[in-house]
PDB file of N, CA and C in Angstrom:
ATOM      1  N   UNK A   1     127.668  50.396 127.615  1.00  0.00           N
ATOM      2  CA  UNK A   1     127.534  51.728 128.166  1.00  0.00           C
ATOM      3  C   UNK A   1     126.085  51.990 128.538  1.00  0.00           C
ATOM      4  N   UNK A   2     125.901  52.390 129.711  1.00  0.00           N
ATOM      5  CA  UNK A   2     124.533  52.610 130.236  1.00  0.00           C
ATOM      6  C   UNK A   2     124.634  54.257 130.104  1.00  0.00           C
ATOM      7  N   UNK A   3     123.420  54.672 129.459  1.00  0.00           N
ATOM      8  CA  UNK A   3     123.421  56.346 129.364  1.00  0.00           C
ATOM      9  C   UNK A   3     123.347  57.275 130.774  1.00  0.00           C
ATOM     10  N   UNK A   4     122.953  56.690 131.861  1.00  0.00           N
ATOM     11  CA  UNK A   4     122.838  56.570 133.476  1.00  0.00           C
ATOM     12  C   UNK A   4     124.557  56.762 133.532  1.00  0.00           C
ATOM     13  N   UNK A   5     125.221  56.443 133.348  1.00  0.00           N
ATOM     14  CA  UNK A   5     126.453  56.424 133.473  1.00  0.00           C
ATOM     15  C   UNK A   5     127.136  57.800 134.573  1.00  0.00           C
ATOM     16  N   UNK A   6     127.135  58.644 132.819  1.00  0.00           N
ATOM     17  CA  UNK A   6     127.678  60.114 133.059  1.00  0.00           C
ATOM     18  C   UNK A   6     126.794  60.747 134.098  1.00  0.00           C
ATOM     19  N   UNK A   7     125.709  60.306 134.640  1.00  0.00           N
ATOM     20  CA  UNK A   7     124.617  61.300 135.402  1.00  0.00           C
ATOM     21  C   UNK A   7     125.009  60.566 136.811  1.00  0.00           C
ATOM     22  N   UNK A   8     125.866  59.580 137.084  1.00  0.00           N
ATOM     23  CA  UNK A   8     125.456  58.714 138.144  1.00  0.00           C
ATOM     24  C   UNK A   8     127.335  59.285 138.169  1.00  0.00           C
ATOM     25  N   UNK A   9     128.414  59.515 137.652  1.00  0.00           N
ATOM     26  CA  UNK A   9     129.246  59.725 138.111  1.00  0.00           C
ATOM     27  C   UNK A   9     129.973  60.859 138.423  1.00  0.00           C
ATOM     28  N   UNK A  10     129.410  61.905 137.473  1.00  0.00           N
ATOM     29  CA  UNK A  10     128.625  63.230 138.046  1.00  0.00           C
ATOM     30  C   UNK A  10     128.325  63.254 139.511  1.00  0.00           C
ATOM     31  N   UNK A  11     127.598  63.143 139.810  1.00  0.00           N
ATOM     32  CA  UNK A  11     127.131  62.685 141.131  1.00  0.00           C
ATOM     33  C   UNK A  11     128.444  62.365 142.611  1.00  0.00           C
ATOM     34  N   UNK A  12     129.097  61.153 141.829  1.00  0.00           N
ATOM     35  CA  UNK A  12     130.278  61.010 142.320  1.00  0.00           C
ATOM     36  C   UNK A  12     131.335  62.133 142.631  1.00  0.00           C
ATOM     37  N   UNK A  13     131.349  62.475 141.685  1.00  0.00           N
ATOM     38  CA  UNK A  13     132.142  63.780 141.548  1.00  0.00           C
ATOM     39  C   UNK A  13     132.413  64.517 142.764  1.00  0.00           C
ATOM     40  N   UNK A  14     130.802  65.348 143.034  1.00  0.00           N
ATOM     41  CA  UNK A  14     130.270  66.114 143.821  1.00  0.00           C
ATOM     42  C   UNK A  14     130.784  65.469 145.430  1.00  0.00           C
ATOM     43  N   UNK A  15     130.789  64.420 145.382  1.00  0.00           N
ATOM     44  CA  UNK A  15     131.282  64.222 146.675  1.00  0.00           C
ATOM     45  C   UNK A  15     132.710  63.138 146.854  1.00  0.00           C
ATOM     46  N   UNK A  16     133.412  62.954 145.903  1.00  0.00           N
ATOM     47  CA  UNK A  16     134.449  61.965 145.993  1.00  0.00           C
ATOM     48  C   UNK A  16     135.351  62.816 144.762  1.00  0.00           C
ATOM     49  N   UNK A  17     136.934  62.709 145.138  1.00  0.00           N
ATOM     50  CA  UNK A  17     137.899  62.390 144.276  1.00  0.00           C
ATOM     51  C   UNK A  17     137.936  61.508 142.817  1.00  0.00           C
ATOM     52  N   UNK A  18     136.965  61.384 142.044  1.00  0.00           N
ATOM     53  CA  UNK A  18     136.734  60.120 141.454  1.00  0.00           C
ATOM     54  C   UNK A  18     138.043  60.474 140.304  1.00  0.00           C
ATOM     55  N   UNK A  19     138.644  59.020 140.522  1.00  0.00           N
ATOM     56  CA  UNK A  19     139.593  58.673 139.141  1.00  0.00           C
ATOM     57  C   UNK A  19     139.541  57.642 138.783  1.00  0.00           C
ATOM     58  N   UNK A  20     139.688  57.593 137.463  1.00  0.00           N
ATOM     59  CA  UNK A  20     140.271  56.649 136.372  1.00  0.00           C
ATOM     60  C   UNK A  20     140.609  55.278 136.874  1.00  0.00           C
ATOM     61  N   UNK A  21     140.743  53.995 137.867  1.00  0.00           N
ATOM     62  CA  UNK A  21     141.568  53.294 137.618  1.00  0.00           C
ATOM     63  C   UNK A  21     141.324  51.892 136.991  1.00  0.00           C
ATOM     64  N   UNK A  22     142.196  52.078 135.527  1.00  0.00           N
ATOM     65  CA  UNK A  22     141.130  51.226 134.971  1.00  0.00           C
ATOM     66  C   UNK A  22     142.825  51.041 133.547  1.00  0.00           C
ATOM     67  N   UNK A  23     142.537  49.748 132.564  1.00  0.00           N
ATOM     68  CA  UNK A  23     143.572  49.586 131.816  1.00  0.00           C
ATOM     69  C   UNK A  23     143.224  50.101 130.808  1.00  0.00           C
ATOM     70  N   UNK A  24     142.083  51.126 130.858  1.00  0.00           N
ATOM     71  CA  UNK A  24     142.392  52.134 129.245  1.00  0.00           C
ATOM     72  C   UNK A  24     143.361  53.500 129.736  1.00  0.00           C
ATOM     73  N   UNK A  25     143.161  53.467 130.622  1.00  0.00           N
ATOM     74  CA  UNK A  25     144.745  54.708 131.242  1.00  0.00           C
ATOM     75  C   UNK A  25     143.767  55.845 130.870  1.00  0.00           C
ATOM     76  N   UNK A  26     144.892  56.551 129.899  1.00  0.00           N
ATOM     77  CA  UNK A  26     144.282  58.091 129.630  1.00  0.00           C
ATOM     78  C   UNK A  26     143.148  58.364 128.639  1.00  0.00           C
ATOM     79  N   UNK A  27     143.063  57.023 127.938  1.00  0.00           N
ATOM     80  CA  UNK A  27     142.375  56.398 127.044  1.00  0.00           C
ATOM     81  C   UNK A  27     140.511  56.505 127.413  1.00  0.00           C
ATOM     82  N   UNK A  28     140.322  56.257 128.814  1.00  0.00           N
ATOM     83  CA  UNK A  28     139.630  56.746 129.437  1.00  0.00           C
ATOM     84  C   UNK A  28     138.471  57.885 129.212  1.00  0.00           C
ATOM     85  N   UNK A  29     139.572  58.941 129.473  1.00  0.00           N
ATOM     86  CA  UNK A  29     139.244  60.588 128.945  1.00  0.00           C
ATOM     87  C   UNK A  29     138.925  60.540 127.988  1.00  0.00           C
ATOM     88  N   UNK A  30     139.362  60.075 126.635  1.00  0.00           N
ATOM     89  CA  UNK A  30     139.881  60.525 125.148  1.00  0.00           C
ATOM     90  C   UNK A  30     138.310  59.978 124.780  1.00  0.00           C
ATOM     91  N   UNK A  31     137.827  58.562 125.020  1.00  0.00           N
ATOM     92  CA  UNK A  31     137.047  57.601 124.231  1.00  0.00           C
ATOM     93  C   UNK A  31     135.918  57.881 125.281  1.00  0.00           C
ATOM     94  N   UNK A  32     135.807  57.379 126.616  1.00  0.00           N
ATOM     95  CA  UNK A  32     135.096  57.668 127.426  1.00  0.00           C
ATOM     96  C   UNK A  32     134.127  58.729 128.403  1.00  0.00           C
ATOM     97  N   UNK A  33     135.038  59.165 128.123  1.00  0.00           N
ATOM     98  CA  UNK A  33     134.243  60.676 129.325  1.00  0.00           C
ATOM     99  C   UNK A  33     133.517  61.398 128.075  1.00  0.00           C
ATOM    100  N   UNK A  34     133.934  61.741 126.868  1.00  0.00           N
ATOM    101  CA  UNK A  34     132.895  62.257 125.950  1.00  0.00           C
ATOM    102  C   UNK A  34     131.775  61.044 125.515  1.00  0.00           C
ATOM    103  N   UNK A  35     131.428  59.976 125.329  1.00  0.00           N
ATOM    104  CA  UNK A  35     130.472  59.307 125.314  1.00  0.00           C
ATOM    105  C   UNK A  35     129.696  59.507 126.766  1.00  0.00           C
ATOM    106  N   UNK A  36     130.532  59.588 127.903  1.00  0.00           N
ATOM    107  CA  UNK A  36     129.166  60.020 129.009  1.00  0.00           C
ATOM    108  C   UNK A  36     128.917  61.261 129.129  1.00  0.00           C
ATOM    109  N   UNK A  37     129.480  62.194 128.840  1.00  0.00           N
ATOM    110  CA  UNK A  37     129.256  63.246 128.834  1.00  0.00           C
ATOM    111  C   UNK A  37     129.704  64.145 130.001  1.00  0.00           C
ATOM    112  N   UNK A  38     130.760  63.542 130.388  1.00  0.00           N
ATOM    113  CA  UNK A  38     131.746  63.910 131.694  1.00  0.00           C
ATOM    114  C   UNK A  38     132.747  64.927 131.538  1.00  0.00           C
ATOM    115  N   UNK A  39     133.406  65.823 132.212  1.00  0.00           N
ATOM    116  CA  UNK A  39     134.401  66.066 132.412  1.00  0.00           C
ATOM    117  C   UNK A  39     135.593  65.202 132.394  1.00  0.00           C
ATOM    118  N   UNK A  40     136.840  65.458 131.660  1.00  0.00           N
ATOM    119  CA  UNK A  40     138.320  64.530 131.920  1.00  0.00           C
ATOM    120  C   UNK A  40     138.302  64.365 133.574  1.00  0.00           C
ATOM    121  N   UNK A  41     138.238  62.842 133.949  1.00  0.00           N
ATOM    122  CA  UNK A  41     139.064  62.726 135.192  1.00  0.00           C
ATOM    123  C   UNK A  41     140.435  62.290 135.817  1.00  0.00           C
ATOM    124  N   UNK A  42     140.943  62.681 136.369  1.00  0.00           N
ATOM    125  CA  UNK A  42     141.957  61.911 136.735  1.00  0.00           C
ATOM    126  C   UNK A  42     142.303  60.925 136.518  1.00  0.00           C
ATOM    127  N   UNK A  43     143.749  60.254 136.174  1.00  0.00           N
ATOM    128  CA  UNK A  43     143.729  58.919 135.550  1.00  0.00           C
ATOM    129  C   UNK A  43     144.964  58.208 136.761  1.00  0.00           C
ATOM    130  N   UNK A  44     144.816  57.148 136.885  1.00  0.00           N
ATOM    131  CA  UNK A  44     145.968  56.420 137.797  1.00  0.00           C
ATOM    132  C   UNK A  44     146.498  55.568 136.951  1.00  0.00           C
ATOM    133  N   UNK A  45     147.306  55.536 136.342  1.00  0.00           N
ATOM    134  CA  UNK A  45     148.011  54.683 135.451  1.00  0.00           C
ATOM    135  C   UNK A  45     148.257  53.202 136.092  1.00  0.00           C
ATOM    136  N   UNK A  46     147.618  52.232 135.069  1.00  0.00           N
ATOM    137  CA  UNK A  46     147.999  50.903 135.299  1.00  0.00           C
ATOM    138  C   UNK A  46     148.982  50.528 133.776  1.00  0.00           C
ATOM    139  N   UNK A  47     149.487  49.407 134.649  1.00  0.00           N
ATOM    140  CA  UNK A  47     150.874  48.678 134.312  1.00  0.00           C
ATOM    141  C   UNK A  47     150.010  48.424 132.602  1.00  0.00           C
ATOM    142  N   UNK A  48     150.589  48.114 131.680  1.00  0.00           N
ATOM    143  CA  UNK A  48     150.442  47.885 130.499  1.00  0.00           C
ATOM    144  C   UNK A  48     149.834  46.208 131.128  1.00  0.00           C
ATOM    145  N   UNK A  49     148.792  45.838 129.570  1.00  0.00           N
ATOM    146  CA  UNK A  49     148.347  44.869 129.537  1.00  0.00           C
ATOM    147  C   UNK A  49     149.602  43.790 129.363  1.00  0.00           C
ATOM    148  N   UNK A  50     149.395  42.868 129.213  1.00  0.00           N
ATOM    149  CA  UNK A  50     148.083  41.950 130.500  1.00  0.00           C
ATOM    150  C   UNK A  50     149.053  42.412 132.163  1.00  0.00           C
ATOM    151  N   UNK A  51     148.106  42.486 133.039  1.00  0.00           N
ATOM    152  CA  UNK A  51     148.619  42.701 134.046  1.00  0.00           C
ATOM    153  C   UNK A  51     148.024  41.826 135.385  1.00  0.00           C
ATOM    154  N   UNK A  52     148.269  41.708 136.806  1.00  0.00           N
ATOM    155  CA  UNK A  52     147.337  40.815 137.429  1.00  0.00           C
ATOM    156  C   UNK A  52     146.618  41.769 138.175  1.00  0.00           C
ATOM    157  N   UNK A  53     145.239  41.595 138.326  1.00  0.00           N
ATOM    158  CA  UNK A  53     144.468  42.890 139.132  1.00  0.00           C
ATOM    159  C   UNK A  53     144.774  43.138 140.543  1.00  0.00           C
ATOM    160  N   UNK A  54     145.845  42.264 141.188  1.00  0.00           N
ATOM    161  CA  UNK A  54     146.034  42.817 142.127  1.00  0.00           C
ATOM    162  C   UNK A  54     147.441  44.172 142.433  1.00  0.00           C
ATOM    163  N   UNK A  55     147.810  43.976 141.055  1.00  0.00           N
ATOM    164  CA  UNK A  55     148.588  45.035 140.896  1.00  0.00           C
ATOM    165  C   UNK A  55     148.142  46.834 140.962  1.00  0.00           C
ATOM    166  N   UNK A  56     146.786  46.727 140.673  1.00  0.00           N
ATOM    167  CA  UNK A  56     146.017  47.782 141.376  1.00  0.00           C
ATOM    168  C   UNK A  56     146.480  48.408 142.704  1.00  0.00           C
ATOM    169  N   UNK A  57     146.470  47.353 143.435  1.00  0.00           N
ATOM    170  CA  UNK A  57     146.352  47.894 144.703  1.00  0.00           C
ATOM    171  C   UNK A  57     147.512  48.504 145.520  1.00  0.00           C
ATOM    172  N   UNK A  58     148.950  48.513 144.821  1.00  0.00           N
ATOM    173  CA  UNK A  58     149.735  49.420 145.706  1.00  0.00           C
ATOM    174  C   UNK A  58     149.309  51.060 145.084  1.00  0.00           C
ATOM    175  N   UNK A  59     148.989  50.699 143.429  1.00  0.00           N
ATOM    176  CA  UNK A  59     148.864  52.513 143.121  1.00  0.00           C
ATOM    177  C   UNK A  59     147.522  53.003 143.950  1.00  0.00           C
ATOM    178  N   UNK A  60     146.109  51.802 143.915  1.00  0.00           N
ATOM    179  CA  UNK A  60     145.073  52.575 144.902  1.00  0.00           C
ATOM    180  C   UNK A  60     145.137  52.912 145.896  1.00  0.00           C
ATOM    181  N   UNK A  61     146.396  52.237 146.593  1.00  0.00           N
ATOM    182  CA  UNK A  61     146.671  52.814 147.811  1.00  0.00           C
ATOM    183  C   UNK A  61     147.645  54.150 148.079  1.00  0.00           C
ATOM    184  N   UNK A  62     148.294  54.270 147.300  1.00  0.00           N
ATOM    185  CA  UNK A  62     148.966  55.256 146.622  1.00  0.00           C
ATOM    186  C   UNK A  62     148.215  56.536 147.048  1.00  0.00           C
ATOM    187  N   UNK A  63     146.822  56.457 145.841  1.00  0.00           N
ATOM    188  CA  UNK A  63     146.580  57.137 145.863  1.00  0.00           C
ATOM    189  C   UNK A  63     145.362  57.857 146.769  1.00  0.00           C
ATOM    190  N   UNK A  64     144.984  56.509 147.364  1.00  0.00           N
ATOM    191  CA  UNK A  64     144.338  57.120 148.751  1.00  0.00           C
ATOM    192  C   UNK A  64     145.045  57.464 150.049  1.00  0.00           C
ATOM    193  N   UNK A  65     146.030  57.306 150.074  1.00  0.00           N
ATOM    194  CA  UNK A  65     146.677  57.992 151.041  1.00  0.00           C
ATOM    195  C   UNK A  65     146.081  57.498 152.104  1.00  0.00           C
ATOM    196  N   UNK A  66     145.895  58.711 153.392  1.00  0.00           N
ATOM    197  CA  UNK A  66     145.583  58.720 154.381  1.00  0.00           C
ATOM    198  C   UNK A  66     143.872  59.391 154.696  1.00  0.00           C
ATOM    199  N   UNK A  67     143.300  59.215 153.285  1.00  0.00           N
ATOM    200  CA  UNK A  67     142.066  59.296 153.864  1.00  0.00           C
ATOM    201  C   UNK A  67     140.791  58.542 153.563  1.00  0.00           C
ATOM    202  N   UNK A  68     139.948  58.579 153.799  1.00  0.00           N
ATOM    203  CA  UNK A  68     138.650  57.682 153.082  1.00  0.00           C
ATOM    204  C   UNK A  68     138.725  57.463 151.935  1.00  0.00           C
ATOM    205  N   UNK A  69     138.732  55.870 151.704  1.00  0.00           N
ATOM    206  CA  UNK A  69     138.415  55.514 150.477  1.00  0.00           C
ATOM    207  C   UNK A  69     137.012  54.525 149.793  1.00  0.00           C
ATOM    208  N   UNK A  70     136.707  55.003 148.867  1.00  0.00           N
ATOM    209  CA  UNK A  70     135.710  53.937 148.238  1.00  0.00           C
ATOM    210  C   UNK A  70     136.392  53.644 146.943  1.00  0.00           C
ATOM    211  N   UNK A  71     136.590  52.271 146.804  1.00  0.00           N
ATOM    212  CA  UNK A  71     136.992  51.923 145.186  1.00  0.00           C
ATOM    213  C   UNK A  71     135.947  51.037 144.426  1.00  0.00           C
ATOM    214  N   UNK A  72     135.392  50.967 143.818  1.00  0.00           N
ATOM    215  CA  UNK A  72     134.483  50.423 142.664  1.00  0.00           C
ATOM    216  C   UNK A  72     134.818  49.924 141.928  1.00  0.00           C
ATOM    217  N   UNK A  73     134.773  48.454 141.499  1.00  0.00           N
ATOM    218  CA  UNK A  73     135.665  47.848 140.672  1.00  0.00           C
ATOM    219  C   UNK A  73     135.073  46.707 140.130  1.00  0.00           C
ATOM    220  N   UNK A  74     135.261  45.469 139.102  1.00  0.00           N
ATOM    221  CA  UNK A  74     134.381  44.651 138.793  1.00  0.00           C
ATOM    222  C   UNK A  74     135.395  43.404 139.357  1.00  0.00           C
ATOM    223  N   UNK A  75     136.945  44.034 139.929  1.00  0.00           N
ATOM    224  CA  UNK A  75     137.216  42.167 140.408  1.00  0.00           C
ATOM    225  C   UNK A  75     137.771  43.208 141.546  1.00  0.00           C
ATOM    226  N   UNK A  76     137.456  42.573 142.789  1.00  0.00           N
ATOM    227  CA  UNK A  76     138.977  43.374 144.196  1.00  0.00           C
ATOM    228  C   UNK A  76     139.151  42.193 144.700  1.00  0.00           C
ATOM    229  N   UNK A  77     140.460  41.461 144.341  1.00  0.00           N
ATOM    230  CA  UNK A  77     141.100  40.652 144.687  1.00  0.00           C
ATOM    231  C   UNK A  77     141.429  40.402 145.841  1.00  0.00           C
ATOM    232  N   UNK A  78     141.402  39.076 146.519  1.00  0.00           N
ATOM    233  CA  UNK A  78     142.075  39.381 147.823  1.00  0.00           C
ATOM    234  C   UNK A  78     142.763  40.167 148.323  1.00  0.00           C
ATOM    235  N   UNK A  79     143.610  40.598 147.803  1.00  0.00           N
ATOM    236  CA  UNK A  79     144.953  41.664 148.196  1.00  0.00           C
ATOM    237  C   UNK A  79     144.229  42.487 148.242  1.00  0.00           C
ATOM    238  N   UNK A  80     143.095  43.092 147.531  1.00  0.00           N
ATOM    239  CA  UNK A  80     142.280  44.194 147.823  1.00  0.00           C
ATOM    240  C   UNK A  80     141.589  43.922 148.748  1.00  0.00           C
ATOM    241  N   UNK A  81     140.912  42.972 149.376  1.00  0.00           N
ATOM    242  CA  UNK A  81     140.209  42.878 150.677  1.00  0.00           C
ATOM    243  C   UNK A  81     141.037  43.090 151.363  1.00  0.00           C
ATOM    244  N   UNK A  82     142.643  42.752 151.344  1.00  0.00           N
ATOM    245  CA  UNK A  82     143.073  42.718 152.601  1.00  0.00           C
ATOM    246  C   UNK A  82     143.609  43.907 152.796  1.00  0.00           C
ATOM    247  N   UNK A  83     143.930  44.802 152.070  1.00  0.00           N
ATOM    248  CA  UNK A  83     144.200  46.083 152.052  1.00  0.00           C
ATOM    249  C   UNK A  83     143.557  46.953 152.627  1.00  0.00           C
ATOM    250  N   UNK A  84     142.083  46.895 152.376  1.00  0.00           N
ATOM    251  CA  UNK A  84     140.938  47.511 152.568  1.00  0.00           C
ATOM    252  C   UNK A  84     140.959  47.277 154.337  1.00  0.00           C
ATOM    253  N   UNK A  85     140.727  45.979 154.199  1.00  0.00           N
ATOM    254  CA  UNK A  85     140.516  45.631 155.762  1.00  0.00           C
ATOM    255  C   UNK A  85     141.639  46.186 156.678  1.00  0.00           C
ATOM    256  N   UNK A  86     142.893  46.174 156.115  1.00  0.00           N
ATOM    257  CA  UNK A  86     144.100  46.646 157.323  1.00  0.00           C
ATOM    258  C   UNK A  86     144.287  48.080 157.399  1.00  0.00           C
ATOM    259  N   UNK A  87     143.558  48.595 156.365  1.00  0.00           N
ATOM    260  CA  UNK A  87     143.601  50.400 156.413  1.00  0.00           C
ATOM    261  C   UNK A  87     143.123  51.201 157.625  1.00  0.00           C
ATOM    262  N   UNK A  88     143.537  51.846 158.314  1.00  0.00           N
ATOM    263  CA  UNK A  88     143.196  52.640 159.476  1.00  0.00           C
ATOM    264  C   UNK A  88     142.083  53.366 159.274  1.00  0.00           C
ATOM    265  N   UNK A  89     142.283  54.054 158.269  1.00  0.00           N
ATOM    266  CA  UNK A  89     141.170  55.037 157.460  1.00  0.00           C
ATOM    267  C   UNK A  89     139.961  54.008 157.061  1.00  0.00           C
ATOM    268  N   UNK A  90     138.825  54.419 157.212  1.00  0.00           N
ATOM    269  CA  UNK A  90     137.589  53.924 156.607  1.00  0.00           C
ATOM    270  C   UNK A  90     137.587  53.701 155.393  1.00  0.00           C
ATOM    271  N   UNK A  91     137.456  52.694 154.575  1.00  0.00           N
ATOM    272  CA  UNK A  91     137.111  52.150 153.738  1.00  0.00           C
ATOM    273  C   UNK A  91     136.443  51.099 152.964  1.00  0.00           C
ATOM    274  N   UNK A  92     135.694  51.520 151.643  1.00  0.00           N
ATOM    275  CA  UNK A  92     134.535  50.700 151.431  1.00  0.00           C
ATOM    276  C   UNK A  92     134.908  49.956 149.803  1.00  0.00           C
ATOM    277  N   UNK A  93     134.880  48.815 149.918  1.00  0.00           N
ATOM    278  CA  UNK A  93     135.226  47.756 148.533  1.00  0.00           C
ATOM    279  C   UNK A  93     133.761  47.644 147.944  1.00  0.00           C
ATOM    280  N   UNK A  94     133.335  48.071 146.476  1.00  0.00           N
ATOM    281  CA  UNK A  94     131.902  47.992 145.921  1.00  0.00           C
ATOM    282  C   UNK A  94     132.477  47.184 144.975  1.00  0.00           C
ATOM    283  N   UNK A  95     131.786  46.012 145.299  1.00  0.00           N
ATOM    284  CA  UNK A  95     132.496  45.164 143.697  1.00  0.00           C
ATOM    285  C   UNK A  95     131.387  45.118 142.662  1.00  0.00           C
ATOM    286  N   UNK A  96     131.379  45.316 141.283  1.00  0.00           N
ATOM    287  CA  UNK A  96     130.273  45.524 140.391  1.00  0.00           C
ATOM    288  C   UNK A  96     130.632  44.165 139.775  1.00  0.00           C
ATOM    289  N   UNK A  97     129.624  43.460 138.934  1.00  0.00           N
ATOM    290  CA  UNK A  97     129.138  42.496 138.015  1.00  0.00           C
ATOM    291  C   UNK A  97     129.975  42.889 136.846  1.00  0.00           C
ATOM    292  N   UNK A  98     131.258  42.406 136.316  1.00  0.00           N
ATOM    293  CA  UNK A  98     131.031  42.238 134.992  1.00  0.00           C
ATOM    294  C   UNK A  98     130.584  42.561 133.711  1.00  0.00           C
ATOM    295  N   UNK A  99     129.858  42.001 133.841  1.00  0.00           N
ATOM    296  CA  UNK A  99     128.715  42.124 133.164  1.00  0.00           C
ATOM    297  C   UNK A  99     127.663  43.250 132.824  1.00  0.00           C
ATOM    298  N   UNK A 100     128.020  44.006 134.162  1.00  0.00           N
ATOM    299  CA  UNK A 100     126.982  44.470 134.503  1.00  0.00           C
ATOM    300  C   UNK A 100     127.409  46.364 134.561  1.00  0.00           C
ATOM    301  N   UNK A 101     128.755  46.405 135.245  1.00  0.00           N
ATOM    302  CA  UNK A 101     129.303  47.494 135.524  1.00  0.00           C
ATOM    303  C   UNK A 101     128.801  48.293 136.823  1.00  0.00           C
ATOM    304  N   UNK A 102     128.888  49.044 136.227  1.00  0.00           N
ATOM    305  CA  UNK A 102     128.110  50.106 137.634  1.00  0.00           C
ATOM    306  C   UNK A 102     127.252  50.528 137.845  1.00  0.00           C
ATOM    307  N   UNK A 103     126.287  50.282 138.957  1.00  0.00           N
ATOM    308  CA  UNK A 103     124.756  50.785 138.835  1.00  0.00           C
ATOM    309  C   UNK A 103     124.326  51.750 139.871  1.00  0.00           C
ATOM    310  N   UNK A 104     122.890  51.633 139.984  1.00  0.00           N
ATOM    311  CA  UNK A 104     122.461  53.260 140.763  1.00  0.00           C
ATOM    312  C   UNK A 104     122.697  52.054 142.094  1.00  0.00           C
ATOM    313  N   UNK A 105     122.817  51.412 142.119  1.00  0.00           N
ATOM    314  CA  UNK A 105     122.511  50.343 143.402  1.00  0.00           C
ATOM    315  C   UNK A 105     124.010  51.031 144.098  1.00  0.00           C
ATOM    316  N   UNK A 106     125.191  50.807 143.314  1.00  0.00           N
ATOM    317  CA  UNK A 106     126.619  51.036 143.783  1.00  0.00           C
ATOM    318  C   UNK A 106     126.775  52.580 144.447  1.00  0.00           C
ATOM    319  N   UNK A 107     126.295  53.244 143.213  1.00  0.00           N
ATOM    320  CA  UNK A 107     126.456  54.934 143.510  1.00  0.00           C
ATOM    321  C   UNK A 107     125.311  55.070 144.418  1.00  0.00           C
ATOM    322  N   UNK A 108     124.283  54.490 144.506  1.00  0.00           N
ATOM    323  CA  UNK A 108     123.779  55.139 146.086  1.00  0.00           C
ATOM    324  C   UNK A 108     124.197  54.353 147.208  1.00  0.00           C
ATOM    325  N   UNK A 109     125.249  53.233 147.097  1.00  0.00           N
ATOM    326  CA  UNK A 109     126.075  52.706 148.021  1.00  0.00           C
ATOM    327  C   UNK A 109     126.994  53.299 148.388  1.00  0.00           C
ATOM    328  N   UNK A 110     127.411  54.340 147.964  1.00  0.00           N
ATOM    329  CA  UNK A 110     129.156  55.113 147.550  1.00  0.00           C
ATOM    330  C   UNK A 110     128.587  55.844 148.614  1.00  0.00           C
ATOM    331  N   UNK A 111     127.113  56.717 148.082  1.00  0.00           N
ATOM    332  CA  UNK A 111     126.925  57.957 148.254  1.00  0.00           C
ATOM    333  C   UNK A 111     126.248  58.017 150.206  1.00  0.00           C
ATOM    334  N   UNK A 112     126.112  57.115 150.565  1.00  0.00           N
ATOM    335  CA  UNK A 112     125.058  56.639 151.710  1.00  0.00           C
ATOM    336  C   UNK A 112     126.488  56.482 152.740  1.00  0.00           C
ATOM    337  N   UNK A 113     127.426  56.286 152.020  1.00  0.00           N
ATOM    338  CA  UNK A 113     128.168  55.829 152.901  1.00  0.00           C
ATOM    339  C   UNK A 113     129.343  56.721 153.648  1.00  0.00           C
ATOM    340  N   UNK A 114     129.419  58.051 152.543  1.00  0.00           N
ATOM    341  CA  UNK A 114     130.166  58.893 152.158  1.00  0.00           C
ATOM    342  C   UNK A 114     129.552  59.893 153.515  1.00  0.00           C
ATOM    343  N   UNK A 115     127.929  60.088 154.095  1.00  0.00           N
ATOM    344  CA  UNK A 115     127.079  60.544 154.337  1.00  0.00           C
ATOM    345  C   UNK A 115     127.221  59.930 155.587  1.00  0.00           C
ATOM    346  N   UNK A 116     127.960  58.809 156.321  1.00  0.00           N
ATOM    347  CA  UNK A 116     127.685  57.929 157.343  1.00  0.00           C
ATOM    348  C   UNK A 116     128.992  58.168 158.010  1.00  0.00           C
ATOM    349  N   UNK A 117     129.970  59.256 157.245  1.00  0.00           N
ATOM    350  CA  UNK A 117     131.624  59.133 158.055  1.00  0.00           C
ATOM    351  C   UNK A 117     131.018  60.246 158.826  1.00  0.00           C
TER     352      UNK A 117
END
């Protein structure tokens, strides 16, 4: 957990839909958003563990609908490139490190880009 976290998705907030999609589910909220110091966000429910990450991508698409999307993620699987790429609507794939998670590098990638539609 980077303490940058809650201040950098905050941020997000302000200009994006930001949800949850992630395999702690609601779990998320409960454990997470009070260690950053966030508001509960929205959660998109993924399939119970173990699952394959490209199973993501009919609910992200789901839930982007028909308008701009940015998803942030540490794996976007082919199926997620190719999703991304065949979408009519503008959309931007930020893949994070692992390791590493999410940085100011990503969120002022989100945010620059959000600023460029």
């Amino acid at each position: 957990m980077n303490p940058q976290h809650g201040i950098w998705i905050s941020e997000l907030v302000r200009v994006y839909d930001v949800t949850w999609a992630t395999s702690w589910n609601h779990d998320a909220n409960r454990l997470l958003a009070p260690l950053l110091g966030i508001a509960p966000l929205p959660v998109l429910d993924m399939p119970s563990i173990p699952y394959h990450p490209s199973d993501k991508v009919p609910r992200v698409d789901r839930l982007a609908r028909h308008r701009p999307a940015v998803w942030i993620d540490d794996l976007h699987t082919p199926q997620a490139h190719a999703w991304a790429g065949g979408r009519p609507e503008p959309t931007l794939l930020i893949t994070t490190e692992p390791s590493t998670g999410l940085t100011r590098r990503s969120v002022d990638q989100a945010l620059a880009w959000a600023v460029d539609l």
